[in-house]
C-alpha atoms as a PDB file:
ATOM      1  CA  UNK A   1      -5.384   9.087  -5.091  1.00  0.00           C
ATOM      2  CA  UNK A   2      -8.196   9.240  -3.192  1.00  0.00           C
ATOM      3  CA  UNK A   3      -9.654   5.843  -1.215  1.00  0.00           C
ATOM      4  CA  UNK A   4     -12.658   6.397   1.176  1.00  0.00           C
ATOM      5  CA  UNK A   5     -13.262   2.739   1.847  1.00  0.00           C
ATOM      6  CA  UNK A   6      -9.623   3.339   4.290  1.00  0.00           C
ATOM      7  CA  UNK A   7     -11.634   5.718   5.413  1.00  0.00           C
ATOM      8  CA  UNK A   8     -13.994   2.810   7.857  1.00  0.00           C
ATOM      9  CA  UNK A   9     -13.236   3.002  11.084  1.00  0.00           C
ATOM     10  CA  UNK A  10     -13.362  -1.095  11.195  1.00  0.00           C
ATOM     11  CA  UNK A  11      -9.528  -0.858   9.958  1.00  0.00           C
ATOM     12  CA  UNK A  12      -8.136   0.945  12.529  1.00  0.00           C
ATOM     13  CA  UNK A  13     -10.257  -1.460  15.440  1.00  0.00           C
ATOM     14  CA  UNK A  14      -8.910  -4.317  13.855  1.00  0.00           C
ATOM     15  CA  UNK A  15      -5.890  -3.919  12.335  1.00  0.00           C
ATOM     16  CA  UNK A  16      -4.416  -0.961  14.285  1.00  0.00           C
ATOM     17  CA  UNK A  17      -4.015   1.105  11.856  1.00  0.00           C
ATOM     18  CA  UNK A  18      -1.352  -0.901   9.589  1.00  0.00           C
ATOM     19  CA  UNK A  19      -4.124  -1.322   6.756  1.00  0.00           C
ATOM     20  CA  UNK A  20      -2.441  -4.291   5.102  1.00  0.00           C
ATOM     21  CA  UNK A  21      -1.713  -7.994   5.290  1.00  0.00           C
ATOM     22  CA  UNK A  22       1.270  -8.929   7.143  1.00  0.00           C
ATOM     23  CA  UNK A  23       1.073  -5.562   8.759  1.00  0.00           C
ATOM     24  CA  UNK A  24       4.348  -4.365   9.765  1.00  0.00           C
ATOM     25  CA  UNK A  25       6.219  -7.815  10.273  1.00  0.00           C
ATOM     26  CA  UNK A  26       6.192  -7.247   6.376  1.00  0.00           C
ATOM     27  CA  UNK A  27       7.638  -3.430   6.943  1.00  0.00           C
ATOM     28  CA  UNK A  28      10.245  -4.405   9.091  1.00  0.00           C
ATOM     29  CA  UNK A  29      10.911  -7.718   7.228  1.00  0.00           C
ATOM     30  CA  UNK A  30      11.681  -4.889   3.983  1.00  0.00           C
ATOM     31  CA  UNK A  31      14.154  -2.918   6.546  1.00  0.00           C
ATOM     32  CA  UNK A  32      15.996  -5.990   7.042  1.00  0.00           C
ATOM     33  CA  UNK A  33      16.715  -6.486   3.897  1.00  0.00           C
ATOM     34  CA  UNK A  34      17.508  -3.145   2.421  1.00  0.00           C
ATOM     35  CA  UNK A  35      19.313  -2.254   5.466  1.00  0.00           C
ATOM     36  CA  UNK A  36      19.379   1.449   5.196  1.00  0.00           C
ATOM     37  CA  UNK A  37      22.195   3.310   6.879  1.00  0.00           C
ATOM     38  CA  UNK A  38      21.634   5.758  10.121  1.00  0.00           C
ATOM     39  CA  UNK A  39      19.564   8.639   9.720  1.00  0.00           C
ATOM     40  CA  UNK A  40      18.042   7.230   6.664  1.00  0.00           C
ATOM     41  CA  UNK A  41      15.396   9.365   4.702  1.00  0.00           C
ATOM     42  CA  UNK A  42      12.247   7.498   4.127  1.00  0.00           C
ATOM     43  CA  UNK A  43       9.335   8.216   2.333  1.00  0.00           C
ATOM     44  CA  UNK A  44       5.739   6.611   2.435  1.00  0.00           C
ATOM     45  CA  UNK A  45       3.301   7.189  -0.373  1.00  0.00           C
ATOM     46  CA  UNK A  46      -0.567   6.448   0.797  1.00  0.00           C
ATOM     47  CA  UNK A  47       0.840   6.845   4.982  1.00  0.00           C
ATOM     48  CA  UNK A  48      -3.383   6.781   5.924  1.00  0.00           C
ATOM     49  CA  UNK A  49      -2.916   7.594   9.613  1.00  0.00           C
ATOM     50  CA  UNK A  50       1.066   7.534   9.638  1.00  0.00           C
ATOM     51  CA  UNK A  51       0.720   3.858  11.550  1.00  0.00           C
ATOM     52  CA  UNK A  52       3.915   3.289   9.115  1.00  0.00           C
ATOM     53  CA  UNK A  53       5.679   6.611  10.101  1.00  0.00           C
ATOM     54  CA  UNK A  54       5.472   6.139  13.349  1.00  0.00           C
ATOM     55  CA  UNK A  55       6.930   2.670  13.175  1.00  0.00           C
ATOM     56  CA  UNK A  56       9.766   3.376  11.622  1.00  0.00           C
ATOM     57  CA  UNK A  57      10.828   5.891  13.430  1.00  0.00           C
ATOM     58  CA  UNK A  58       9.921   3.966  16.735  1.00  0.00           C
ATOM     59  CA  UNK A  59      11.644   1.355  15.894  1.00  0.00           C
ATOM     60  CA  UNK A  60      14.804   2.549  13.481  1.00  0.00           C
ATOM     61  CA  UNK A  61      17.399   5.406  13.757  1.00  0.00           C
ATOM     62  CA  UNK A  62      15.395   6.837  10.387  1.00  0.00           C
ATOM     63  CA  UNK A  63      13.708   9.895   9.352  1.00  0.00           C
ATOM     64  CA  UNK A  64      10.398   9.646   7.556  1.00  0.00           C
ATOM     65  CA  UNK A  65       7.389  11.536   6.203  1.00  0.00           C
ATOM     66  CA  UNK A  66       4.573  10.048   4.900  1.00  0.00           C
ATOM     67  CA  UNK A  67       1.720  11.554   2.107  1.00  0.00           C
ATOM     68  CA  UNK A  68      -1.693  10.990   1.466  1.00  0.00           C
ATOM     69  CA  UNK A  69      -4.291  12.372   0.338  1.00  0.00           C
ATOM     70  CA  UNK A  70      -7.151  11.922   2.589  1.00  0.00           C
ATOM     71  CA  UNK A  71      -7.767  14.265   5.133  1.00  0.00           C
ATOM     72  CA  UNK A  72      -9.749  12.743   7.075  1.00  0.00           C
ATOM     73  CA  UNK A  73      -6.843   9.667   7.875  1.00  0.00           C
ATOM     74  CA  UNK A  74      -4.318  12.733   8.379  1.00  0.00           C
ATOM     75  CA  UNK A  75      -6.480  14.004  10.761  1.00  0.00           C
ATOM     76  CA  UNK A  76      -6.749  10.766  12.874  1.00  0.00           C
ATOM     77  CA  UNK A  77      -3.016  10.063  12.980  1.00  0.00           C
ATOM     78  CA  UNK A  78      -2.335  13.699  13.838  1.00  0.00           C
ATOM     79  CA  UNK A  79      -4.896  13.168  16.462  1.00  0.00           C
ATOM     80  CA  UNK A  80      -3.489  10.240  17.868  1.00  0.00           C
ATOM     81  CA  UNK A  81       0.321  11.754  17.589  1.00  0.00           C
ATOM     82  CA  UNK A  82       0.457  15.543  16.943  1.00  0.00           C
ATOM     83  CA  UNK A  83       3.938  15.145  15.982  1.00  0.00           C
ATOM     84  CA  UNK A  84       3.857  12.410  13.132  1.00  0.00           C
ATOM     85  CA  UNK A  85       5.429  14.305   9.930  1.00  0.00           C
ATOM     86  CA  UNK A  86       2.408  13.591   7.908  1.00  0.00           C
ATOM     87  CA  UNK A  87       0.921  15.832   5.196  1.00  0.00           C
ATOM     88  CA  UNK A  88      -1.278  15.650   2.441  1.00  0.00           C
ATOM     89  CA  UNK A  89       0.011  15.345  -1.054  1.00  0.00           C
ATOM     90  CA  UNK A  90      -0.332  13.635  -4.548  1.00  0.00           C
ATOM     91  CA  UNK A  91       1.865  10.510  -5.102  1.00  0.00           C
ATOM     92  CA  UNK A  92       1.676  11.275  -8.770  1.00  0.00           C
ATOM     93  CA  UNK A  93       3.150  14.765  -8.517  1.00  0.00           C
ATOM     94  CA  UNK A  94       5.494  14.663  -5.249  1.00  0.00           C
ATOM     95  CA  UNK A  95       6.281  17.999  -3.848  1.00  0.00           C
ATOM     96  CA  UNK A  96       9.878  17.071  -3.103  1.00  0.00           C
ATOM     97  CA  UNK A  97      13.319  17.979  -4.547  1.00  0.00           C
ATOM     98  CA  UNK A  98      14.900  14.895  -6.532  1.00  0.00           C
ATOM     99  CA  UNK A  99      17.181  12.485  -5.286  1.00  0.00           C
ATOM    100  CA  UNK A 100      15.337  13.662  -1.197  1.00  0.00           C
ATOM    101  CA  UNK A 101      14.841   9.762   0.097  1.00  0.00           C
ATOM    102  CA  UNK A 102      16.617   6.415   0.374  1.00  0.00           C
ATOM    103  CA  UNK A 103      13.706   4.898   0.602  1.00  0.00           C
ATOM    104  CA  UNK A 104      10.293   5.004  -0.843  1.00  0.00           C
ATOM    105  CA  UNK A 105       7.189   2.447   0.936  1.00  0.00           C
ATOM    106  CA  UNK A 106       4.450   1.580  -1.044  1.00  0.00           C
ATOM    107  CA  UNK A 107       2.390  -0.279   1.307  1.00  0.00           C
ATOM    108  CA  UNK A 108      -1.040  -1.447  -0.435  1.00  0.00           C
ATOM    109  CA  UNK A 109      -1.118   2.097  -2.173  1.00  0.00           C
ATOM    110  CA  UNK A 110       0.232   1.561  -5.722  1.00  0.00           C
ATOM    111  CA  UNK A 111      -2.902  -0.333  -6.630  1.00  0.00           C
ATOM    112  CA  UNK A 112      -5.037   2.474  -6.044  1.00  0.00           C
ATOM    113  CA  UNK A 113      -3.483   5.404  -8.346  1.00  0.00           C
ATOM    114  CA  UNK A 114      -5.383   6.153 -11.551  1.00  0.00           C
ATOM    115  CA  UNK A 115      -1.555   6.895 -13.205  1.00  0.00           C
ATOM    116  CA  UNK A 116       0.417   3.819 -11.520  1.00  0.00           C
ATOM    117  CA  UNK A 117       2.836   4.681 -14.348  1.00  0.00           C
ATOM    118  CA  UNK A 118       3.377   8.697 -13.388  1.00  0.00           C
ATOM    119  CA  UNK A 119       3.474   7.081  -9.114  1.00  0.00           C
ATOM    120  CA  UNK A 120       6.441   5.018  -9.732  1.00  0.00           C
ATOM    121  CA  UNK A 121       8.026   7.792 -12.021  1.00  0.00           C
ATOM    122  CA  UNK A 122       7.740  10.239  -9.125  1.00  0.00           C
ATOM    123  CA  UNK A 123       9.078   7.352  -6.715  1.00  0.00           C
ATOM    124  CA  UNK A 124      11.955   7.544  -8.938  1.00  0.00           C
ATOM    125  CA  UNK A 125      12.937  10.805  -9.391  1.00  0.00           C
ATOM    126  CA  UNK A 126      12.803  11.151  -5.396  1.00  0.00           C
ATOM    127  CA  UNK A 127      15.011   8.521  -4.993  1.00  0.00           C
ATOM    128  CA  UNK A 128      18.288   9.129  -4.334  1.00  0.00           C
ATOM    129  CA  UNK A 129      21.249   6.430  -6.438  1.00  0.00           C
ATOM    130  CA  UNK A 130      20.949   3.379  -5.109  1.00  0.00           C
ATOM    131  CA  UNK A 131      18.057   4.032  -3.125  1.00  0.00           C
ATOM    132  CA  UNK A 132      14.958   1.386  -2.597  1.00  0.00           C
ATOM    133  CA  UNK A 133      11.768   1.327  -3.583  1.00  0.00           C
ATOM    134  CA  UNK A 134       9.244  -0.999  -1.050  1.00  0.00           C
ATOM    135  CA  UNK A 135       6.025  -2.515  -2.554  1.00  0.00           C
ATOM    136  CA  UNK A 136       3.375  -4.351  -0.947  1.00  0.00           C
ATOM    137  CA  UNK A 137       0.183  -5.153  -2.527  1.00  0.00           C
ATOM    138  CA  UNK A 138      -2.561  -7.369  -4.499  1.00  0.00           C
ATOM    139  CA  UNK A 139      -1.687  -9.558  -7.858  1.00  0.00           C
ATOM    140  CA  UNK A 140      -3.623 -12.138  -9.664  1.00  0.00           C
ATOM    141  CA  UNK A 141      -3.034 -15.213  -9.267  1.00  0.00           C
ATOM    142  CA  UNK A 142      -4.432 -16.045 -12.520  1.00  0.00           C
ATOM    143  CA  UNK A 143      -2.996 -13.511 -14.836  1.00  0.00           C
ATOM    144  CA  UNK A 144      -4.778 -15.055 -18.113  1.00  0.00           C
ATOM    145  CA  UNK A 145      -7.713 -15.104 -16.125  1.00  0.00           C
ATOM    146  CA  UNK A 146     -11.045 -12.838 -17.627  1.00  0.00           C
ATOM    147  CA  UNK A 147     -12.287 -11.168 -15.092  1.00  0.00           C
ATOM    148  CA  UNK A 148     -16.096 -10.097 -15.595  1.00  0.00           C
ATOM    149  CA  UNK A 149     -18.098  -7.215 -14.106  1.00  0.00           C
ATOM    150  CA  UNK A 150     -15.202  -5.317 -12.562  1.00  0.00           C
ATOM    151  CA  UNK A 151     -17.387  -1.459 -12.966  1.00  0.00           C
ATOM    152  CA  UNK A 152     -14.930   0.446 -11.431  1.00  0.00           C
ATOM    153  CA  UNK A 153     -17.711   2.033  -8.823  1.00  0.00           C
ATOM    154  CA  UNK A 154     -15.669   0.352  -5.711  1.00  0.00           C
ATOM    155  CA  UNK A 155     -11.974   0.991  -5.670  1.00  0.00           C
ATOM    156  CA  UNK A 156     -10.175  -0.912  -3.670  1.00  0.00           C
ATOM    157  CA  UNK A 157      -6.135  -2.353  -4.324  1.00  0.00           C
ATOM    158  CA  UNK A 158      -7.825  -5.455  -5.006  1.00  0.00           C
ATOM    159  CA  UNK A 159      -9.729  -3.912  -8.178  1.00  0.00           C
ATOM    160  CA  UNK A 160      -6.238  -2.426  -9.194  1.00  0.00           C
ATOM    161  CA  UNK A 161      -4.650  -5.734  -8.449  1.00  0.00           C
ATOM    162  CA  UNK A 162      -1.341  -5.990 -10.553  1.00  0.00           C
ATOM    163  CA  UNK A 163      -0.584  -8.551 -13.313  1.00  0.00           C
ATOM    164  CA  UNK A 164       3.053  -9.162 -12.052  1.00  0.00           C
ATOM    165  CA  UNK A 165       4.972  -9.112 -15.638  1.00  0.00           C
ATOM    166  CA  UNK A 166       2.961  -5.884 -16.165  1.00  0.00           C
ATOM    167  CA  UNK A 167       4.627  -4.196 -13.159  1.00  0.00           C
ATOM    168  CA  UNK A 168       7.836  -6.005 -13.416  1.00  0.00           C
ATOM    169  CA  UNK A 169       7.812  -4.849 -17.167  1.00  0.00           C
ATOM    170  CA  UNK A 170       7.195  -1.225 -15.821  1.00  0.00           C
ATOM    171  CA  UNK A 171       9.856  -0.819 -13.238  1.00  0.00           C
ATOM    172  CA  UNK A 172      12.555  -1.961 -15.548  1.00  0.00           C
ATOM    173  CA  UNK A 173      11.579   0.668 -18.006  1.00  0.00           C
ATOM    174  CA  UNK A 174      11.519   3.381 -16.035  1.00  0.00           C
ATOM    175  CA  UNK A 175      14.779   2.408 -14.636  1.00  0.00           C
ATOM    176  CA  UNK A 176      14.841   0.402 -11.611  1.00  0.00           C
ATOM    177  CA  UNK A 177      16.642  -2.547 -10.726  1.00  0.00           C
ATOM    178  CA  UNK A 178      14.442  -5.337  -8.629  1.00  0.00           C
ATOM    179  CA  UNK A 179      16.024  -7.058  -6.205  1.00  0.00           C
ATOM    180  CA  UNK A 180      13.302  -9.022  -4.490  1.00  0.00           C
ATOM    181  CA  UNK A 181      10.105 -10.698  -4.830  1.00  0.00           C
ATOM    182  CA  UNK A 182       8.350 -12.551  -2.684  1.00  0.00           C
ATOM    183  CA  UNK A 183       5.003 -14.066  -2.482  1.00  0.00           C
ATOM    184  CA  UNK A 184       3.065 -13.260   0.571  1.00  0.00           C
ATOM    185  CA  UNK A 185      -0.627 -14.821  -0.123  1.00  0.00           C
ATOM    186  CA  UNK A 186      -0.423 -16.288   3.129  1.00  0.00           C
ATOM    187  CA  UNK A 187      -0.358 -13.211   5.450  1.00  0.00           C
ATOM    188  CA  UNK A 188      -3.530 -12.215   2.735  1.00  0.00           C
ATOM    189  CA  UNK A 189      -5.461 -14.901   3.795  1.00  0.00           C
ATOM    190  CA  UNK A 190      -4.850 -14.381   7.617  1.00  0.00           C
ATOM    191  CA  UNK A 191      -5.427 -10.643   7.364  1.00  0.00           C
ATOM    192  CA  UNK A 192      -8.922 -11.825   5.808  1.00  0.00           C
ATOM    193  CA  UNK A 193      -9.461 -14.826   8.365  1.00  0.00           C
ATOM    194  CA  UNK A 194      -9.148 -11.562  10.938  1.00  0.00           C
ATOM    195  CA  UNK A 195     -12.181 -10.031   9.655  1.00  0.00           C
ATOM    196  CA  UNK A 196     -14.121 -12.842   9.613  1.00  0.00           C
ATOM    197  CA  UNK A 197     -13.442 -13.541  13.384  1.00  0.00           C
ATOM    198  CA  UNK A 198     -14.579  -9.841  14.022  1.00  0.00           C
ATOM    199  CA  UNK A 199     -17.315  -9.621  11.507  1.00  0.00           C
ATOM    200  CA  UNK A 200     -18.589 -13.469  11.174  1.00  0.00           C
ATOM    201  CA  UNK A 201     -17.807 -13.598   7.587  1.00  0.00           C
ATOM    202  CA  UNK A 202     -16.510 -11.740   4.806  1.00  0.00           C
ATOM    203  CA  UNK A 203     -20.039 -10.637   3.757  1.00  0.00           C
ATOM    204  CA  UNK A 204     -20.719  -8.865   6.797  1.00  0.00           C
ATOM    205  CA  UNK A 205     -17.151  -6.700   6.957  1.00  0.00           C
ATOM    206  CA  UNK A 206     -17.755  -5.889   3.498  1.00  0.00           C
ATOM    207  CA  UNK A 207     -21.523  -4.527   4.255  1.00  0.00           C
ATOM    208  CA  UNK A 208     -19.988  -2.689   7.153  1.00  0.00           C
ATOM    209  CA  UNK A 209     -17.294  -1.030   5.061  1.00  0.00           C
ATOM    210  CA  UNK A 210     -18.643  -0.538   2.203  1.00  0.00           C
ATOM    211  CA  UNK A 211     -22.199   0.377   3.152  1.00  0.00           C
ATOM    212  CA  UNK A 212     -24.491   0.507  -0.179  1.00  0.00           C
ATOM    213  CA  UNK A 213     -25.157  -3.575  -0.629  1.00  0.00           C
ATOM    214  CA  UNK A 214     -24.543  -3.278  -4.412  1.00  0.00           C
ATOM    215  CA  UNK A 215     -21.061  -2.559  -3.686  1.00  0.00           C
ATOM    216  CA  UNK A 216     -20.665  -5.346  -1.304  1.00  0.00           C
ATOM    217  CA  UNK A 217     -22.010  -7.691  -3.478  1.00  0.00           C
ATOM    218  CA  UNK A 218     -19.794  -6.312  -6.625  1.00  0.00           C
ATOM    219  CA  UNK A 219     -16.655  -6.484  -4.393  1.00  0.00           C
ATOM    220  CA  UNK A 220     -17.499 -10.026  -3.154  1.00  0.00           C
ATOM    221  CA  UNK A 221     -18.023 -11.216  -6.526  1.00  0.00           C
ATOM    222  CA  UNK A 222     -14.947  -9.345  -7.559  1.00  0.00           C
ATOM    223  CA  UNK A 223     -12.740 -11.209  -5.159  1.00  0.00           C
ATOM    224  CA  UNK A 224     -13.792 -14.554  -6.448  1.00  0.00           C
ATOM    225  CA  UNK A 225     -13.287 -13.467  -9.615  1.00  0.00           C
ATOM    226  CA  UNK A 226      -9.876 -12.681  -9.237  1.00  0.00           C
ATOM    227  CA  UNK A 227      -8.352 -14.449  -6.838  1.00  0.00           C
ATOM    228  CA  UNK A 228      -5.647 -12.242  -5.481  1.00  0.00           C
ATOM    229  CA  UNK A 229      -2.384 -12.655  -3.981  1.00  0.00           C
ATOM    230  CA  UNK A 230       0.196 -10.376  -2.229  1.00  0.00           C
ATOM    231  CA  UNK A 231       3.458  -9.366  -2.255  1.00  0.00           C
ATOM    232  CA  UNK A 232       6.433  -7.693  -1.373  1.00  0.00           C
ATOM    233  CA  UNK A 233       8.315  -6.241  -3.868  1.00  0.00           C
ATOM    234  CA  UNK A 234      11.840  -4.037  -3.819  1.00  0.00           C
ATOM    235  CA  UNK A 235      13.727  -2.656  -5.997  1.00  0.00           C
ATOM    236  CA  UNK A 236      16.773  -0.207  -6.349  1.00  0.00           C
ATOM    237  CA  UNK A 237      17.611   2.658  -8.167  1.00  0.00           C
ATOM    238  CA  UNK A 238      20.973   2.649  -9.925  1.00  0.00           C
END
């Protein structure tokens, strides 16, 4: 999984690294409820900079590590804290021993692997029994809707927005148990109100971001198209 538009600097000057809506009240809203015992292992799949890591370790008596597979994000968290356990890796073919973490995070991540299916299998196998799996990202709101001119050239989670039964339908074969869902559209639309106070509108972030104005325009359009939602999503491991 490789993302450069995470790559834009504009992400970490606005949203402080936590690349996401609902930022990490929606992290430590998931800790609440899966309330993992002390000393916890936790995993995060697509850590960018390790803003995640470092929050969880900050703020709970947890061990984590966190993968990705940009460099050049790895390299700006390790900048900013040399000793955030950060390294690069493949979330479809995770270089750890089975049953490793009670928890695996996949904030706003999931969305952008090629093999969603072989990502989740992975999460699974790293899993220990009755440890949780964490997902945050995009959905359509409009599952039956057809959505037009989607070229793949931009990727973006919102382009690999989920059809909910899809994923739900997924997770259940592969063997998890979920135990949560809820919607979180609303943190969505403030994380996007945020970028229009910095930027002036949603047209100019997504010049700045994105750069070629083709792809601005196709992700604009896409968005309309598709009308996305977020949300948090757990679910266990028996």
């Amino acid at each position: 999984m490789t993302c450069k538009v995470f790559e834009a600097p504009v992400f970490s000057e606005v949203f402080e690294n936590a690349i996401r809506p609902g930022g990490f009240a929606v992290t430590a809203h998931a800790m609440e409820i899966c309330q993992f015992g002390k000393k916890a292992r936790l995993l995060d799949v697509g850590c960018g900079c390790g803003a995640t890591v470092e929050f969880l370790e900050t703020n709970f008596d947890i061990s984590a590590v966190g993968i990705d597979s940009s460099k050049v994000l790895l390299k700006r968290g390790k900048d900013r804290n040399p000793k955030l356990n950060i390294v690069y890796g493949d979330g479809e073919l995770l270089e750890f021993p089975s049953f490793s973490f009670d928890g695996v995070f996949m904030e706003c991540s999931l969305s952008l692997f090629e093999n969603k299916t072989e990502a989740l299998h992975e999460a699974y196998c790293v899993l220990k029994k009755g440890g949780k799996l964490i997902i945050s990202d995009f959905y359509l709101r409009d599952a039956n809707k057809n959505v037009e001119g989607d070229n793949g050239q931009v990727k973006t989670c919102i382009s690999g927005a989920f059809v909910l039964s899809e994923l739900n339908d997924l997770l259940s074969e592969l063997g998890f148990r979920i135990i949560l869902w809820e919607d979180k559209t609303a943190e969505l639309k403030s994380f996007m109100a945020s970028m229009i106070m910095h930027y002036g509108s949603m047209e100019n972030f997504y010049q700045s971001v994105l750069k070629e104005e083709k792809d601005a325009l196709h992700f604009a359009e896409m968005i309309k198209q598709k009308k996305p939602g977020y949300f948090l999503l757990i679910a266990e491991k028996p």
